[in-house]
N, C-alpha and C. Protein backbone atom coordinates (compact mmCIF):
# COMPACT_ATOMS: atom_id res chain seq x y z
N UNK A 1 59.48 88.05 -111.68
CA UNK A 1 58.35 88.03 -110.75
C UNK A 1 58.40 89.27 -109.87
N UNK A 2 57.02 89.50 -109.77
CA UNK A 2 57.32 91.04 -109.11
C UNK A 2 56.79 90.82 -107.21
N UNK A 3 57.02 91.34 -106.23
CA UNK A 3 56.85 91.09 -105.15
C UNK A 3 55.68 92.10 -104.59
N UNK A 4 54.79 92.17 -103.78
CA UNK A 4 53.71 92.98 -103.39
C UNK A 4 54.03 93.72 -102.46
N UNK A 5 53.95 95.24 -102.26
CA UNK A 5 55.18 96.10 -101.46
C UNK A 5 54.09 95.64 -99.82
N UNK A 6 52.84 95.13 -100.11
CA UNK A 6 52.30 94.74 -98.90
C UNK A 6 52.90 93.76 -98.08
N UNK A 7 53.88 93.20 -99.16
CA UNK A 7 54.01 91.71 -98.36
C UNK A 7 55.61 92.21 -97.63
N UNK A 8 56.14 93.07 -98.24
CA UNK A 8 57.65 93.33 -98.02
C UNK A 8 57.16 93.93 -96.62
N UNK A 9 55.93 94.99 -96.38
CA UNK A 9 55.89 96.10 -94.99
C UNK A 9 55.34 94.51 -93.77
N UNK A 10 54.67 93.83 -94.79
CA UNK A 10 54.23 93.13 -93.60
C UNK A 10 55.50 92.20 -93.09
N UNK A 11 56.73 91.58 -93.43
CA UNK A 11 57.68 91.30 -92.58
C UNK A 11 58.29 91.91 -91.99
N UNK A 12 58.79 93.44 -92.64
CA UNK A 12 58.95 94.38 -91.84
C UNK A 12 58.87 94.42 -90.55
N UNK A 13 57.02 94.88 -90.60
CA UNK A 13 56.57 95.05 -89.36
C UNK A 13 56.72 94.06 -88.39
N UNK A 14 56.51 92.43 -88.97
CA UNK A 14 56.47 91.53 -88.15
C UNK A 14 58.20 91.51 -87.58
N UNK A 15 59.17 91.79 -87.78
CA UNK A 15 60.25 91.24 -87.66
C UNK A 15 60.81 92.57 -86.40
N UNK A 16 60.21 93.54 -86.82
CA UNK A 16 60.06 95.07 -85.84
C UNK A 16 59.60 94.75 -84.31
N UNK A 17 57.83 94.24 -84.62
CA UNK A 17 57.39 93.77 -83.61
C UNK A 17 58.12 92.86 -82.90
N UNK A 18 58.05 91.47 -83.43
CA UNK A 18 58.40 90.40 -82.48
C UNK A 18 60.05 91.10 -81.74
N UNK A 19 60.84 92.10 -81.96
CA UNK A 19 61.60 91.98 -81.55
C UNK A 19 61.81 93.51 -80.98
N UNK A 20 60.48 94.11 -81.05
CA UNK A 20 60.29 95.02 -79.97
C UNK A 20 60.15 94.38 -78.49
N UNK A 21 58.58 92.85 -78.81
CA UNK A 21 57.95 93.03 -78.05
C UNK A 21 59.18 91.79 -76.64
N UNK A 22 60.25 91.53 -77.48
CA UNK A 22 61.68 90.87 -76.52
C UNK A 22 60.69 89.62 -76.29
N UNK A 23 60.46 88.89 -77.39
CA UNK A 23 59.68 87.37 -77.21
C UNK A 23 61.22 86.80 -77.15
N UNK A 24 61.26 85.75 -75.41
CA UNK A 24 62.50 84.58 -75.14
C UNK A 24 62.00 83.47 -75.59
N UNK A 25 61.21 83.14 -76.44
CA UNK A 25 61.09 82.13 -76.82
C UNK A 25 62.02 81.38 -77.58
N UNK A 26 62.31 80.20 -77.91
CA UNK A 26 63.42 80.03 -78.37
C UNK A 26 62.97 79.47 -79.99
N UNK A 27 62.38 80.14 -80.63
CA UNK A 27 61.91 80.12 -82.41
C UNK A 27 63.60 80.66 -83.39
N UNK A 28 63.38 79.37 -84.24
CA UNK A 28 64.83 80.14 -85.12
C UNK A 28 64.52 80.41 -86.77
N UNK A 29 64.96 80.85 -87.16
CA UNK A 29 63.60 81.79 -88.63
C UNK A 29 64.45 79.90 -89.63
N UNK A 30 65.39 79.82 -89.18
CA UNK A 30 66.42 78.79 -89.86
C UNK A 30 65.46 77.44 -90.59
N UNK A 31 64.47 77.39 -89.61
CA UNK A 31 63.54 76.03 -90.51
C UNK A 31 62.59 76.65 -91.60
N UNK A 32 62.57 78.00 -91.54
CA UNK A 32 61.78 78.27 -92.72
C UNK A 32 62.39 78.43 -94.08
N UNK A 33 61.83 77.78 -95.05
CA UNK A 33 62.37 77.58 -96.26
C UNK A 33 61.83 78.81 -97.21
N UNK A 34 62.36 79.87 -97.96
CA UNK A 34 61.67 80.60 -98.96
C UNK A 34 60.86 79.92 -99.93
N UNK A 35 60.07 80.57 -100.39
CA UNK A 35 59.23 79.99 -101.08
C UNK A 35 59.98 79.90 -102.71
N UNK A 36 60.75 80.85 -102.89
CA UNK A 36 61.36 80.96 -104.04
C UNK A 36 62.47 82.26 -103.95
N UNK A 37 63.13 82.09 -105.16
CA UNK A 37 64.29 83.23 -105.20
C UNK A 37 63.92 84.43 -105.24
N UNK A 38 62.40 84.87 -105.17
CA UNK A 38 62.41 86.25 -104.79
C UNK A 38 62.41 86.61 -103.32
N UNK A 39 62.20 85.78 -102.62
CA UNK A 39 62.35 85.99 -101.10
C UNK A 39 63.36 86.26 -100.81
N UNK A 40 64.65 85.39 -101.09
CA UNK A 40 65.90 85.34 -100.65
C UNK A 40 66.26 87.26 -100.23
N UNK A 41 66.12 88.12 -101.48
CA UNK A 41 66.85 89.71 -100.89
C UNK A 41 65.79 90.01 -99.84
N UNK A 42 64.08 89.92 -99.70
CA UNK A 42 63.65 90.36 -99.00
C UNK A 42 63.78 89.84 -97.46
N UNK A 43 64.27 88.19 -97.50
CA UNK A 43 64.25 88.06 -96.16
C UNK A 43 65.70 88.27 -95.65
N UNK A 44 67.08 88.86 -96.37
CA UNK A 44 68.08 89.13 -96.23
C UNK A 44 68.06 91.23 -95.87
N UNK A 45 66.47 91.79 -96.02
CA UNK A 45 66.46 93.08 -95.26
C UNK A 45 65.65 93.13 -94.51
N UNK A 46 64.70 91.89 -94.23
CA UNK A 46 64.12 91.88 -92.89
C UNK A 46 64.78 91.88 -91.78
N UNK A 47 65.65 90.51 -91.66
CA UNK A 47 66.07 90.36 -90.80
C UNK A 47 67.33 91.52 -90.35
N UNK A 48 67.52 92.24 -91.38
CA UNK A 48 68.36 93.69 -90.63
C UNK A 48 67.43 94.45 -89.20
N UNK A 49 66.16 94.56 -89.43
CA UNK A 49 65.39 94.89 -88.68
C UNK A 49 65.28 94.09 -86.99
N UNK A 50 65.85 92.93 -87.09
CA UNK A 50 65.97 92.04 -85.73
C UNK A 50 67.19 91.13 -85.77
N UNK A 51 68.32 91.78 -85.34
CA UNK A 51 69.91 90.99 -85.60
C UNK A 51 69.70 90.40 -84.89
N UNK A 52 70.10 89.11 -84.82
CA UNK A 52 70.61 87.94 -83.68
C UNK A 52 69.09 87.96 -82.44
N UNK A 53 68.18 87.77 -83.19
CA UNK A 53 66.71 87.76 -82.17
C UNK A 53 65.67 86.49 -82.71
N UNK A 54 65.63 85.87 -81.74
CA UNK A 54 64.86 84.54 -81.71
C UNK A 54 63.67 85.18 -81.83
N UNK A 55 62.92 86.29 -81.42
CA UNK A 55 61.66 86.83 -81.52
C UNK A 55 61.48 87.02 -83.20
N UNK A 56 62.58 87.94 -83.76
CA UNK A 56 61.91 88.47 -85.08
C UNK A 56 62.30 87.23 -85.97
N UNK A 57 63.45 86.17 -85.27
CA UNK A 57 63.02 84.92 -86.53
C UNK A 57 61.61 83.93 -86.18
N UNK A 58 61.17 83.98 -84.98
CA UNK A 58 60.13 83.38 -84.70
C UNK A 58 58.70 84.54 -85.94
N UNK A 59 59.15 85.91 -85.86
CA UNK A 59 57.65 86.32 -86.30
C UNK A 59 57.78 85.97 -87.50
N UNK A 60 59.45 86.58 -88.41
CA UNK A 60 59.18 86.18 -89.78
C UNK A 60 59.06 84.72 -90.25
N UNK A 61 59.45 84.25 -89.88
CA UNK A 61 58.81 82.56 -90.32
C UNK A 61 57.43 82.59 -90.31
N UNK A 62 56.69 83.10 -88.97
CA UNK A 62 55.41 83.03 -89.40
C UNK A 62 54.79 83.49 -90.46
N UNK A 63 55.13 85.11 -90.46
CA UNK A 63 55.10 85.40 -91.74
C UNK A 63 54.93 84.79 -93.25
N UNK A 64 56.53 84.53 -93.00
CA UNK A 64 56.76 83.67 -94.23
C UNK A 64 55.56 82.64 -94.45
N UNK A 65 55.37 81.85 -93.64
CA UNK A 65 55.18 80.16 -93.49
C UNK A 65 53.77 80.65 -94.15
N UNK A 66 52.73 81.79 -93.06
CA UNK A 66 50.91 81.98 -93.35
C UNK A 66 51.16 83.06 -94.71
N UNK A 67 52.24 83.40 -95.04
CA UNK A 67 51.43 84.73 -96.45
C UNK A 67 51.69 83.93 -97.54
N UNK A 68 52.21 82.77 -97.78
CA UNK A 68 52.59 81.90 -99.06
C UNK A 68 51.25 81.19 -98.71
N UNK A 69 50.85 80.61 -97.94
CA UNK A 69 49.91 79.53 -97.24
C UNK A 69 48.17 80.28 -97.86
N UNK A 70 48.17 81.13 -96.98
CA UNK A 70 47.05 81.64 -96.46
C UNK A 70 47.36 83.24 -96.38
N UNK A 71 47.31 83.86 -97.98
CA UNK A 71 47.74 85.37 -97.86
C UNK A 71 46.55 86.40 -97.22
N UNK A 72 45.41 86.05 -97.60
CA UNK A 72 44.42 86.73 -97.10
C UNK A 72 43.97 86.58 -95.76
N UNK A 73 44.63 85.41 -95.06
CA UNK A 73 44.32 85.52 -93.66
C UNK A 73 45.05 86.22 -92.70
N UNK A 74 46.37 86.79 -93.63
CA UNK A 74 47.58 87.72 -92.96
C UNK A 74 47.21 88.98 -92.89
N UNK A 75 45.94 89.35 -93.45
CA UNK A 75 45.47 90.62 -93.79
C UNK A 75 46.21 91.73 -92.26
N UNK A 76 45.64 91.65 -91.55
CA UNK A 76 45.57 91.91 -90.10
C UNK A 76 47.09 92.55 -89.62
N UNK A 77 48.18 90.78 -89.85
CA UNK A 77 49.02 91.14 -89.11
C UNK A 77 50.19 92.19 -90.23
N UNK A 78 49.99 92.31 -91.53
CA UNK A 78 50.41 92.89 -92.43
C UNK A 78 50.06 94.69 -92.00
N UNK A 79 48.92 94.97 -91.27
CA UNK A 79 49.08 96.35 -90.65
C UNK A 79 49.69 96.26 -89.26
N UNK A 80 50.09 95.39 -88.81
CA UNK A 80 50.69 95.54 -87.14
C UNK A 80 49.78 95.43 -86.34
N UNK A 81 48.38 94.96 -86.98
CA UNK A 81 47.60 94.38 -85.49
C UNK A 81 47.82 93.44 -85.28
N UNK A 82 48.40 92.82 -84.86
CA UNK A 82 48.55 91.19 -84.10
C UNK A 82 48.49 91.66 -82.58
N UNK A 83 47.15 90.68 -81.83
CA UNK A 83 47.06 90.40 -81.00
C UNK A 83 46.09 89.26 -80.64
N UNK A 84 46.19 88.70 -79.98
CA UNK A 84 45.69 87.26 -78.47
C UNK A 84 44.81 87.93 -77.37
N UNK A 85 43.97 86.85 -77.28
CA UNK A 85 42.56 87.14 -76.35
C UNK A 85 42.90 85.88 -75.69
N UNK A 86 42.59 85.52 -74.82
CA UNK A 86 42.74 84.75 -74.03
C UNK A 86 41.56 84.58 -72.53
N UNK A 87 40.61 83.72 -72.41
CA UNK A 87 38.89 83.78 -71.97
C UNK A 87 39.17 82.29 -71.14
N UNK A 88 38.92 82.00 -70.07
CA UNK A 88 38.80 81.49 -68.61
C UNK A 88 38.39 81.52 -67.66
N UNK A 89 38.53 80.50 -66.71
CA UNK A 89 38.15 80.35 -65.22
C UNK A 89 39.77 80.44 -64.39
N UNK A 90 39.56 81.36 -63.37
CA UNK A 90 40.99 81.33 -62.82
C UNK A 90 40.35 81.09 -61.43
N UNK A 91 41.11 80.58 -60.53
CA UNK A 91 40.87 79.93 -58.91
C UNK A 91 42.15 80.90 -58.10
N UNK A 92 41.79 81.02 -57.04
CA UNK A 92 42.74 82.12 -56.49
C UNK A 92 43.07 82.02 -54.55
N UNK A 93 43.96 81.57 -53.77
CA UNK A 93 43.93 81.92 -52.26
C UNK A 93 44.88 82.53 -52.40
N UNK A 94 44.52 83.38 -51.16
CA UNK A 94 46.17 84.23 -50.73
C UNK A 94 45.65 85.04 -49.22
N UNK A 95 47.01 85.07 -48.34
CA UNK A 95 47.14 85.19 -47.21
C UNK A 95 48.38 86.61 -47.48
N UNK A 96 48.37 87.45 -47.35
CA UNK A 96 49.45 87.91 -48.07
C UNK A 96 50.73 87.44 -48.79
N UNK A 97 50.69 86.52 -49.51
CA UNK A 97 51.27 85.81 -50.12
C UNK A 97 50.19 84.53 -50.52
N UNK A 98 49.58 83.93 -51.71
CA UNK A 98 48.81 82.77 -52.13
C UNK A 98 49.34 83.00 -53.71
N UNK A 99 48.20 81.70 -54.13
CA UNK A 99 48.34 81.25 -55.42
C UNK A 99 47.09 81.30 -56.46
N UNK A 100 47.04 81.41 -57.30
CA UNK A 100 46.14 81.04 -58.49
C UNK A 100 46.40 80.00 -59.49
N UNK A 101 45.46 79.82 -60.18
CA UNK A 101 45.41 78.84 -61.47
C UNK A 101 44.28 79.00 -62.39
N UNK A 102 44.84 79.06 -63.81
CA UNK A 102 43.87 79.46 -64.29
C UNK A 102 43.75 78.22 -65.85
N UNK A 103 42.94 78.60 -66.15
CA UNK A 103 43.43 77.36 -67.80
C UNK A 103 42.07 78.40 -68.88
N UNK A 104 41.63 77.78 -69.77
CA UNK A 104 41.02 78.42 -71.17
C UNK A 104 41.33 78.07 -72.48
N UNK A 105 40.91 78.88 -73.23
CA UNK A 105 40.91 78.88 -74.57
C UNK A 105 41.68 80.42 -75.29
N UNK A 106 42.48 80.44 -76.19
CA UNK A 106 42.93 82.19 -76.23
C UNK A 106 42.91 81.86 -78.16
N UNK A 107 42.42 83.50 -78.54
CA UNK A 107 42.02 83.56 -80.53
C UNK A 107 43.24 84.40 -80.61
N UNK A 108 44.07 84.26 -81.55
CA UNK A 108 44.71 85.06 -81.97
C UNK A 108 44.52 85.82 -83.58
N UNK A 109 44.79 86.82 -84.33
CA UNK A 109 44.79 87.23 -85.57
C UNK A 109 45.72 86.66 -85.97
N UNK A 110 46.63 85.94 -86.13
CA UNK A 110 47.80 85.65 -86.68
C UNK A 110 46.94 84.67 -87.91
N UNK A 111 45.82 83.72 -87.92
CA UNK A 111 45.42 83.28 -86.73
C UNK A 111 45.56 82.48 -86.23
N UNK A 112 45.21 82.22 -85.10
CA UNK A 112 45.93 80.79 -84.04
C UNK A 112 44.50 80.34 -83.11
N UNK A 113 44.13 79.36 -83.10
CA UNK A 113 43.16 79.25 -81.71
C UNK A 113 43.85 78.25 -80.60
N UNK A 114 44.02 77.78 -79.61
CA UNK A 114 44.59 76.79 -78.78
C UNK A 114 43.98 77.08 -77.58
N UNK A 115 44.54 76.07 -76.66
CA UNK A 115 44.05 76.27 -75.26
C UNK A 115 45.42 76.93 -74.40
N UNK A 116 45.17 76.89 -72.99
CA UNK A 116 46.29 77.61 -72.30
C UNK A 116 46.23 77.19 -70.78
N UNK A 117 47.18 77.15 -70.14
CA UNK A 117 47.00 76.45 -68.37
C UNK A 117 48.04 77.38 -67.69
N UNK A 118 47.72 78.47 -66.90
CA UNK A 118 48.63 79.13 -66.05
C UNK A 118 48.38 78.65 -64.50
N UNK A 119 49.74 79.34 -63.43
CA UNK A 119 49.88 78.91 -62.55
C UNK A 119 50.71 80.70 -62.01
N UNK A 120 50.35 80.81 -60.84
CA UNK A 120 50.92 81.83 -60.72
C UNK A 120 51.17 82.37 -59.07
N UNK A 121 52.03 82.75 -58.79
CA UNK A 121 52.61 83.18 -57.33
C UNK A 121 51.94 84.77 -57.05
N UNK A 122 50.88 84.77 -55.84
CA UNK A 122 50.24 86.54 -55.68
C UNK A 122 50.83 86.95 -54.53
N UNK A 123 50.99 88.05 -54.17
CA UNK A 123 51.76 88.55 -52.92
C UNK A 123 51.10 89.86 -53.12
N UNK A 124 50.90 90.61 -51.79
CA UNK A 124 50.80 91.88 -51.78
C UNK A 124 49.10 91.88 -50.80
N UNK A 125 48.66 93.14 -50.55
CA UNK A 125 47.67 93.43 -49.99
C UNK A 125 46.42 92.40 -50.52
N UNK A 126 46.23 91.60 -49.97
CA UNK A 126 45.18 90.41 -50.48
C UNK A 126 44.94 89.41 -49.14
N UNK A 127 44.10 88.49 -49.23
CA UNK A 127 43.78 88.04 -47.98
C UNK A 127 41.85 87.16 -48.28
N UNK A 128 42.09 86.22 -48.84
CA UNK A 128 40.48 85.41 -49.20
C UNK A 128 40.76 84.50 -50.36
N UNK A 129 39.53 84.08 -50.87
CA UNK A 129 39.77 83.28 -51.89
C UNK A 129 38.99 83.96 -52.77
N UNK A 130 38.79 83.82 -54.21
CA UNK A 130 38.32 83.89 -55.11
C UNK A 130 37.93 83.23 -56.61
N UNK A 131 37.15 83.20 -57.11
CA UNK A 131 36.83 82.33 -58.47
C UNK A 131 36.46 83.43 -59.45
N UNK A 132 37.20 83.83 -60.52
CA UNK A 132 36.57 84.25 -61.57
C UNK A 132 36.51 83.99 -62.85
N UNK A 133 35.84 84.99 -63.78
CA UNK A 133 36.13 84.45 -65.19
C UNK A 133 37.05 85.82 -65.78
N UNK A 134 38.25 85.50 -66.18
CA UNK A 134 39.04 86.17 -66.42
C UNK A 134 38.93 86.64 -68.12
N UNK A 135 39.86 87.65 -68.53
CA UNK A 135 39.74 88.64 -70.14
C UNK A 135 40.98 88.94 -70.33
N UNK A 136 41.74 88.12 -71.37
CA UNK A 136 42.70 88.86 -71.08
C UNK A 136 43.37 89.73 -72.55
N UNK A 137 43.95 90.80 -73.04
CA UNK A 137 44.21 91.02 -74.45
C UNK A 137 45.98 91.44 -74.58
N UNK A 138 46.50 90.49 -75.03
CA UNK A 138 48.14 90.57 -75.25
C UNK A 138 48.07 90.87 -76.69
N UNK A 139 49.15 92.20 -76.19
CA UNK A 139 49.52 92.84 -77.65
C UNK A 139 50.88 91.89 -78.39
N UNK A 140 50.56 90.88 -79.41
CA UNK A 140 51.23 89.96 -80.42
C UNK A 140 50.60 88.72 -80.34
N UNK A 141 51.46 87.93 -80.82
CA UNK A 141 50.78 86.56 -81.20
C UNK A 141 50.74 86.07 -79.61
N UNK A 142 50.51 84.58 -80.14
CA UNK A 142 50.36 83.31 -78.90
C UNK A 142 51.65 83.08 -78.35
N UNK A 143 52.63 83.63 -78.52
CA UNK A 143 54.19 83.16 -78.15
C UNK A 143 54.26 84.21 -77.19
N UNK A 144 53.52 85.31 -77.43
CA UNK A 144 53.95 86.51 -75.88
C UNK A 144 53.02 86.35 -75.11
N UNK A 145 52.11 85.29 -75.08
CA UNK A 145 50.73 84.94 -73.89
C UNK A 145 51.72 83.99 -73.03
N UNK A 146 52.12 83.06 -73.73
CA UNK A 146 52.78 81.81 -73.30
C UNK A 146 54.32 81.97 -72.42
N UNK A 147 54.67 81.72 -71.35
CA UNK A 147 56.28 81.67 -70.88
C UNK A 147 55.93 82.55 -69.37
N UNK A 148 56.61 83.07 -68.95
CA UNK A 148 56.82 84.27 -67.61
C UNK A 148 56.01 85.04 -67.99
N UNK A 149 55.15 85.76 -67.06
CA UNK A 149 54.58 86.95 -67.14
C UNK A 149 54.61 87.75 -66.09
N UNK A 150 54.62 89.12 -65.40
CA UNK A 150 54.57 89.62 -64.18
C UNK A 150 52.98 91.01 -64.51
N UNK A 151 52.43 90.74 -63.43
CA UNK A 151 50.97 91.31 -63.17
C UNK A 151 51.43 92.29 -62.22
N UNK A 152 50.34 93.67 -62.40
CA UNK A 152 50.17 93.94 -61.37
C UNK A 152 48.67 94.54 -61.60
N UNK A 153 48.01 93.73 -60.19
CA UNK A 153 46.81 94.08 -59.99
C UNK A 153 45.93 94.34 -59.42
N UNK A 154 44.40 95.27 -59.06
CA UNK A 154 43.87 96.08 -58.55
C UNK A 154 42.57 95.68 -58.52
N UNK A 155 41.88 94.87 -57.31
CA UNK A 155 40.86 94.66 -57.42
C UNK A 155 39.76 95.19 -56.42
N UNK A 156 38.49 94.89 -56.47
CA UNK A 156 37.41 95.66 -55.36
C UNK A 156 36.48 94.65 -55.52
N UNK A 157 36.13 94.38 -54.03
CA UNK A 157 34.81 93.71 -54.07
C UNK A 157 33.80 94.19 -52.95
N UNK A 158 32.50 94.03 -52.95
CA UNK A 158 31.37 93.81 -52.83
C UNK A 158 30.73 93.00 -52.16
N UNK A 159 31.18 92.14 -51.56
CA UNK A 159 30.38 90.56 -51.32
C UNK A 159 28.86 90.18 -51.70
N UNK A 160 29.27 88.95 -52.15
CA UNK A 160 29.87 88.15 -52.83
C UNK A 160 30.92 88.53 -54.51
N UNK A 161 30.52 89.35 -54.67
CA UNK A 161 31.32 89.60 -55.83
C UNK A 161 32.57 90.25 -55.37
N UNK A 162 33.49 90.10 -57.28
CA UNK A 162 34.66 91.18 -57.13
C UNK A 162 35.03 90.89 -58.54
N UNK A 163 36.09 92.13 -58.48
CA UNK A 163 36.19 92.55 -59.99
C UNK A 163 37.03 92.80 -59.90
N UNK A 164 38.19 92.96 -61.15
CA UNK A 164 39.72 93.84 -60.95
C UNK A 164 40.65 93.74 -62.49
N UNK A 165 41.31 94.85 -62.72
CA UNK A 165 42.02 94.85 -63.73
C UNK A 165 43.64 94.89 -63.25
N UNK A 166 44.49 94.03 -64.17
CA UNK A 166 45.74 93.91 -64.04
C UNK A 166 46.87 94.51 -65.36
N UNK A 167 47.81 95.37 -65.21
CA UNK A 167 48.60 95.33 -66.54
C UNK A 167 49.64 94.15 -66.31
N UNK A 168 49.70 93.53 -67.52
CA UNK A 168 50.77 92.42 -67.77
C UNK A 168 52.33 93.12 -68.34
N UNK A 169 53.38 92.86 -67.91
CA UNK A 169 54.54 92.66 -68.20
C UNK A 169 55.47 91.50 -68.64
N UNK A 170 56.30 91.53 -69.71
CA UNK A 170 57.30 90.66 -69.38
C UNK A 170 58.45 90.75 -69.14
N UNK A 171 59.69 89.80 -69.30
CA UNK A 171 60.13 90.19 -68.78
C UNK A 171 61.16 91.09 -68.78
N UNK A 172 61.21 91.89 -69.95
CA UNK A 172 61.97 93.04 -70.07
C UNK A 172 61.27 94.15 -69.56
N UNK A 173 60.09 94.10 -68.81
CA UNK A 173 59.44 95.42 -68.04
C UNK A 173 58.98 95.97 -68.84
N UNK A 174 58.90 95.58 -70.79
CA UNK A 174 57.24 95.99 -71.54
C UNK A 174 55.97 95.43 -70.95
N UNK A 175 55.01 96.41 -71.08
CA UNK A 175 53.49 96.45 -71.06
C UNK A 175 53.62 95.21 -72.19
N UNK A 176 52.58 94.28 -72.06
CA UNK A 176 52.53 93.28 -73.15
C UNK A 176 50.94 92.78 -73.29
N UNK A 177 50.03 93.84 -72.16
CA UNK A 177 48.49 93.71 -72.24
C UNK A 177 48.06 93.92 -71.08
N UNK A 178 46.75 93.27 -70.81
CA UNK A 178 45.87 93.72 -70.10
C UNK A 178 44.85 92.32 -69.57
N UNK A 179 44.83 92.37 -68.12
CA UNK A 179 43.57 91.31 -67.71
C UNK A 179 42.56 91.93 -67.17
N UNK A 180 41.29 91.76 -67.20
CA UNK A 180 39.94 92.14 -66.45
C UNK A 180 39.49 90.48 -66.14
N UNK A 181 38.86 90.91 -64.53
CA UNK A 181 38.20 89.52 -63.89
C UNK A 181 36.89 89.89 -63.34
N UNK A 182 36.31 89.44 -63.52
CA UNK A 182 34.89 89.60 -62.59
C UNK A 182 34.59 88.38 -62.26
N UNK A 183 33.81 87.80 -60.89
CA UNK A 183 33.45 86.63 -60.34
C UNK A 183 32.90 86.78 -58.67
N UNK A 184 33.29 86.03 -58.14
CA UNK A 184 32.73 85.63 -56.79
C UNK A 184 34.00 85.33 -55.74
N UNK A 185 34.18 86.09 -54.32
CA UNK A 185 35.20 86.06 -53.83
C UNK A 185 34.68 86.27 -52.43
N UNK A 186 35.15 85.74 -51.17
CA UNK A 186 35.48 85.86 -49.82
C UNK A 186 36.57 86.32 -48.73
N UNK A 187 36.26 87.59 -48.03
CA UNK A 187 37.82 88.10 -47.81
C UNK A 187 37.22 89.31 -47.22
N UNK A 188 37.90 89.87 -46.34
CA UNK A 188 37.33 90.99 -45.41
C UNK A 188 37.88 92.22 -45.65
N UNK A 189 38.88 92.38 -47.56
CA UNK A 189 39.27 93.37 -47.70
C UNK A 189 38.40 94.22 -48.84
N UNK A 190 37.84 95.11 -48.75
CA UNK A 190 37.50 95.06 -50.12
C UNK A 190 38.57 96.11 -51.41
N UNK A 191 39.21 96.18 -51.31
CA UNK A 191 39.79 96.64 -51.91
C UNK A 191 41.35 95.77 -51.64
N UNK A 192 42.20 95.19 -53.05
CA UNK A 192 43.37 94.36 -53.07
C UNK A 192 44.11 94.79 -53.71
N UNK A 193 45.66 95.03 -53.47
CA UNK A 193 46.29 95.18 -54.28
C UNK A 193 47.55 94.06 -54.51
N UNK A 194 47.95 93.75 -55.66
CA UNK A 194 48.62 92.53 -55.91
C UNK A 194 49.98 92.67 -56.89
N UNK A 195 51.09 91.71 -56.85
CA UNK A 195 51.62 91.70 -57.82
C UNK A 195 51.72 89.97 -57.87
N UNK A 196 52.03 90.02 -59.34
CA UNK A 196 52.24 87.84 -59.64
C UNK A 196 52.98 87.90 -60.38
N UNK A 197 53.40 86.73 -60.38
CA UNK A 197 54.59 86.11 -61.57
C UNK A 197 53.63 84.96 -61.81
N UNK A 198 53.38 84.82 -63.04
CA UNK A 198 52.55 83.74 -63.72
C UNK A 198 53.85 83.00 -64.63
N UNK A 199 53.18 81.84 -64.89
CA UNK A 199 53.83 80.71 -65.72
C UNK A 199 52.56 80.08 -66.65
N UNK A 200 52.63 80.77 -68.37
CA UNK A 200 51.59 80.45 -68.52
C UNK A 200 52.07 79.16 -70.28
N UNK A 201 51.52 77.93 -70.22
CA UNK A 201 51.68 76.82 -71.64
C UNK A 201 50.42 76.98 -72.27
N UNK A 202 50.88 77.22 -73.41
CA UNK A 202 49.89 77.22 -74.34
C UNK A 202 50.32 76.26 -75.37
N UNK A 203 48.81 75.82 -75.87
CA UNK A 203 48.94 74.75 -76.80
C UNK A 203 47.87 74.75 -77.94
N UNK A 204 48.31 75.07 -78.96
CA UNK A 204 48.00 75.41 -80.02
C UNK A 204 47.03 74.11 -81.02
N UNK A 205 45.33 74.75 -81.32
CA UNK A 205 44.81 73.29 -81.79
C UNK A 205 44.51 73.83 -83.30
N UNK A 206 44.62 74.85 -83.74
CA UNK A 206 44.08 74.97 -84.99
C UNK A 206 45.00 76.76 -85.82
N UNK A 207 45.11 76.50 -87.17
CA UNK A 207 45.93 77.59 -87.69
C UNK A 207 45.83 77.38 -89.03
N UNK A 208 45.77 78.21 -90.21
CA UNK A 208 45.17 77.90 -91.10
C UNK A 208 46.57 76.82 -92.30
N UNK A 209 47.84 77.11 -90.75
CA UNK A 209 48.70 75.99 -91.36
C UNK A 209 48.67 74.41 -90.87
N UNK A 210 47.36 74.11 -90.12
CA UNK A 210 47.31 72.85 -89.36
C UNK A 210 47.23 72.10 -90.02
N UNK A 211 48.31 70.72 -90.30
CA UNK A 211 47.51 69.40 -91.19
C UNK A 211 46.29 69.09 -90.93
């Protein structure tokens, strides 16, 4: 049986990524079963690519699990685009120091659709409340949306409006994406600057491996 050199770059990459992007999730590649004895050498030089990393056994399982499953829906993450959108209402006070909350729906290419519920600590030049509808685009799957995140972010308003973009970190101090908000806010600054630690669960309703 011969193997598709597409399918060999696409664990590759996946096993590269997830353990560039330092996912703490705690995924172990160990429940995934090969599909057959040609896997066995290829997933014995993937995993050279991510020693002792819960991230690159979390990606290659996926891998594994959607390109036997659903090969044409891997199209995507087989070039290294994998990424999560993530679309909401977030609620917001802060006194130089407040809180937010946000919840939604987030699409991934992997693909994945689910919902999501964050909670998050703001500090820094800020002072009102706010309601918006938040955008957010994390570079990998649904496992680097989900857990700790740290923001920092830059907003301006107008009254009644306001708007603002944030870069996301985790917690190894990679860039891991990007939020934009626009909505409706009260506060006598117009211009905010912020940092957060978010806590964000995601819960996964559909994948083209769902019973």
């Amino acid at each position: 049986m011969s193997v598709d050199p597409a399918f060999v770059a696409m664990i590759q990459k996946q096993a590269f990524r997830g353990y560039a992007m330092g996912d703490g999730h705690a995924y172990t590649f160990g429940t995934v079963t090969p599909a057959n004895s040609v896997t066995e050498p290829l997933l014995g030089t993937a995993v050279k690519l991510a020693p002792n990393s819960a991230a690159g056994g979390y990606w290659l399982g996926t891998a594994m699990t959607e390109v036997y499953t659903h090969p044409s829906t891997h199209a995507a993450a087989a070039h290294g685009r994998v990424f999560t959108v993530a679309i909401g209402p977030q609620g917001q006070f802060a006194a130089s120091v407040g809180a937010a909350f946000g919840c939604g729906v987030y699409f991934s290419t992997l693909p994945e659709i689910g919902l999501y519920g964050s909670t998050a600590i703001v500090t820094g030049l800020t002072l009102g409340v706010a309601g918006t509808i938040t955008l957010s685009l994390v570079f990998g799957g649904p496992s680097v949306l989900g857990g700790t995140c740290y923001a920092v972010a830059l907003n301006a308003s107008i009254a009644p409006f306001t708007g603002g973009i944030a870069a996301l970190f985790n917690n190894n101090g990679q860039l891991i994406g990007f939020t934009g908000e626009v909505g409706v806010a009260w506060g006598p600054l117009p211009i905010e600057i912020t940092g957060q630690v978010s806590n964000t669960t995601i819960a996964p309703i559909w994948s083209p491996t769902t019973p």
